[in-house]
Protein backbone atom coordinates (compact mmCIF):
# COMPACT_ATOMS: atom_id res chain seq x y z
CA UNK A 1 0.76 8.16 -8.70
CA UNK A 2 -2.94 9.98 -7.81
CA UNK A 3 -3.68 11.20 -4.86
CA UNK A 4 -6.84 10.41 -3.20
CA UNK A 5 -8.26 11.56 0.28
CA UNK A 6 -8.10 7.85 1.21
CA UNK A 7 -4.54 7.17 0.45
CA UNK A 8 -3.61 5.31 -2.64
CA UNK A 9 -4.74 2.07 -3.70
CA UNK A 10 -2.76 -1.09 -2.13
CA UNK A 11 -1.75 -3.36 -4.54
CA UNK A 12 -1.66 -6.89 -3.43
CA UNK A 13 -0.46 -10.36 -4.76
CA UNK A 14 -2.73 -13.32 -5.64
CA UNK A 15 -1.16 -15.64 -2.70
CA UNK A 16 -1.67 -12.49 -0.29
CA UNK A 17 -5.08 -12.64 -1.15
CA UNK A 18 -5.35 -16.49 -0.74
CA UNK A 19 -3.63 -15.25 2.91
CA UNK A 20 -6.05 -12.49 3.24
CA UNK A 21 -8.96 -15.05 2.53
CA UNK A 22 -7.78 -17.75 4.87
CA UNK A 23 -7.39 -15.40 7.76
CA UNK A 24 -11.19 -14.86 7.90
CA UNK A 25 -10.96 -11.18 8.19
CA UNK A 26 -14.23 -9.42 6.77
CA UNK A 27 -13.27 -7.78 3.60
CA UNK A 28 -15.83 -7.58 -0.05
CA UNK A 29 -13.69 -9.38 -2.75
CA UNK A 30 -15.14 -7.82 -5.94
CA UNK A 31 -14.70 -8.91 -9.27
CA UNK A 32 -15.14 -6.00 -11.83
CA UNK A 33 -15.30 -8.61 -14.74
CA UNK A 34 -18.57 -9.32 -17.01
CA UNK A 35 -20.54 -11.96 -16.36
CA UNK A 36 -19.21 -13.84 -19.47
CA UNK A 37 -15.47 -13.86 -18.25
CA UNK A 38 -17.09 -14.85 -14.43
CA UNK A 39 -18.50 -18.30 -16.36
CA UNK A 40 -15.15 -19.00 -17.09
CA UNK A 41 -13.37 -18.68 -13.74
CA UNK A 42 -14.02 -17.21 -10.50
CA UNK A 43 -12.61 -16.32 -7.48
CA UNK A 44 -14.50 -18.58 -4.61
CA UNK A 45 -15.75 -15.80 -2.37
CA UNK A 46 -15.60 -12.97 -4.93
CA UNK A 47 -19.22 -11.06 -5.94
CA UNK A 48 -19.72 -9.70 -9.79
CA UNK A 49 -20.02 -5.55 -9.53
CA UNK A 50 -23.08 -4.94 -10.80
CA UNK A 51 -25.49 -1.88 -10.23
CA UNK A 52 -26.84 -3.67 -6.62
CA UNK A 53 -23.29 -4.38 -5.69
CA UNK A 54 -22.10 -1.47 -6.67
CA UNK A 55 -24.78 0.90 -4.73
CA UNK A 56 -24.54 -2.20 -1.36
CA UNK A 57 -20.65 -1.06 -1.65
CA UNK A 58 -21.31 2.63 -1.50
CA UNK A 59 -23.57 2.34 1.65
CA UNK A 60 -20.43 0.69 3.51
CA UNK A 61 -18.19 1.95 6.49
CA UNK A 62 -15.43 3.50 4.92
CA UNK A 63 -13.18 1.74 6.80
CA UNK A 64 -14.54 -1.55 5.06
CA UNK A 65 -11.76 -3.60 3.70
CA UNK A 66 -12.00 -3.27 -0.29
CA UNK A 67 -10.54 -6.10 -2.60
CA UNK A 68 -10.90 -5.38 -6.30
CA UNK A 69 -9.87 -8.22 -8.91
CA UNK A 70 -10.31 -8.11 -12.55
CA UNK A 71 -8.61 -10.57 -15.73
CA UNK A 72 -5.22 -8.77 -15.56
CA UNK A 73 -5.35 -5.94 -12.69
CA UNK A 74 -6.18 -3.04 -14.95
CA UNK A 75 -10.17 -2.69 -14.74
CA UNK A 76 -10.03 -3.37 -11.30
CA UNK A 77 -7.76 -0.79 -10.05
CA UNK A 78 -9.89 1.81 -12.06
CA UNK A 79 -12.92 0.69 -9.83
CA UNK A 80 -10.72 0.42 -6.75
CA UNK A 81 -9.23 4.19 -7.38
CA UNK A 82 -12.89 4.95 -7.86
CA UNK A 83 -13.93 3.75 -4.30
CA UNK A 84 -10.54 5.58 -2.67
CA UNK A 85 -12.35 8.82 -4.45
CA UNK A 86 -15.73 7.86 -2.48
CA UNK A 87 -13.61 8.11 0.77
CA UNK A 88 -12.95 4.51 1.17
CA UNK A 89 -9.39 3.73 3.29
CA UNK A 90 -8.68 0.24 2.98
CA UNK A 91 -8.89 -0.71 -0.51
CA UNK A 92 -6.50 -3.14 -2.42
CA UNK A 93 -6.18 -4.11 -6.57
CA UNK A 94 -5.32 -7.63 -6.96
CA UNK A 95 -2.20 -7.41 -9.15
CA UNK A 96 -2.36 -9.63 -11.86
CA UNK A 97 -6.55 -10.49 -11.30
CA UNK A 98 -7.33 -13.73 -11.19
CA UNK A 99 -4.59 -15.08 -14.12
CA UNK A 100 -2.72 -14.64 -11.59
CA UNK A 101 -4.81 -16.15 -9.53
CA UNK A 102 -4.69 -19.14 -11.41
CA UNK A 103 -0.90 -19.00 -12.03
CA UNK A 104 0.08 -18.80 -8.51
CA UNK A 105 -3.17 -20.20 -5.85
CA UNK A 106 -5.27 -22.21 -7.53
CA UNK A 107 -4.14 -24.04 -10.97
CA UNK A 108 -8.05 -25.78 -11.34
CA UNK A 109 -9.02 -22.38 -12.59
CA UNK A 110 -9.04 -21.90 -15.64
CA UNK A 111 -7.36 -19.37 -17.65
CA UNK A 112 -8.59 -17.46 -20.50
């Protein structure tokens, strides 16, 4: 596993999100999908990563709580590793993205 000066990225379960989420503690749940695969399902909550997102995100403490969720959990823990580079400390990958999601939380999204 990479290094980074932030500490590595936390990977985190679809029902510890749903916990995470429920708790009400301030965190930025991004999706790093396209806005295709976002008309399909979404995460209720989440915010697509585009170029405004992405420079809103930069601007952040870097003690900001970071949740990154993709289809599968690959893309997203790219862009999560990629904030952890940027100094960020708290930042977790959704294992699974939001299949899991819809697997495990919340069976009226749909899966693709």
């Amino acid at each position: 596993m990479a290094t980074f000066p932030g500490g590595p990225v936390k990977q985190i379960s679809a029902t510890e999100l749903k916990a995470m989420l429920a708790s009400g503690e301030p965190l930025e749940l991004v999706d790093v999908r396209t806005e295709d695969e976002r008309a399909i399902a979404c995460i209720d909550g989440s915010r697509l990563l585009d170029r405004e997102y992405g420079d809103y995100i930069l601007a952040l403490d870097r003690d900001t709580t970071l949740v990154f969720q993709c289809h599968h959990g690959i893309r997203s823990q790219a862009a999560a590793e990629y904030c952890v580079e940027k100094g960020f400390r708290n930042v977790y990958n959704v294992v699974g993205g939001i299949d899991a999601w819809s697997l495990t939380v919340d069976r009226s999204v749909p899966r693709y």
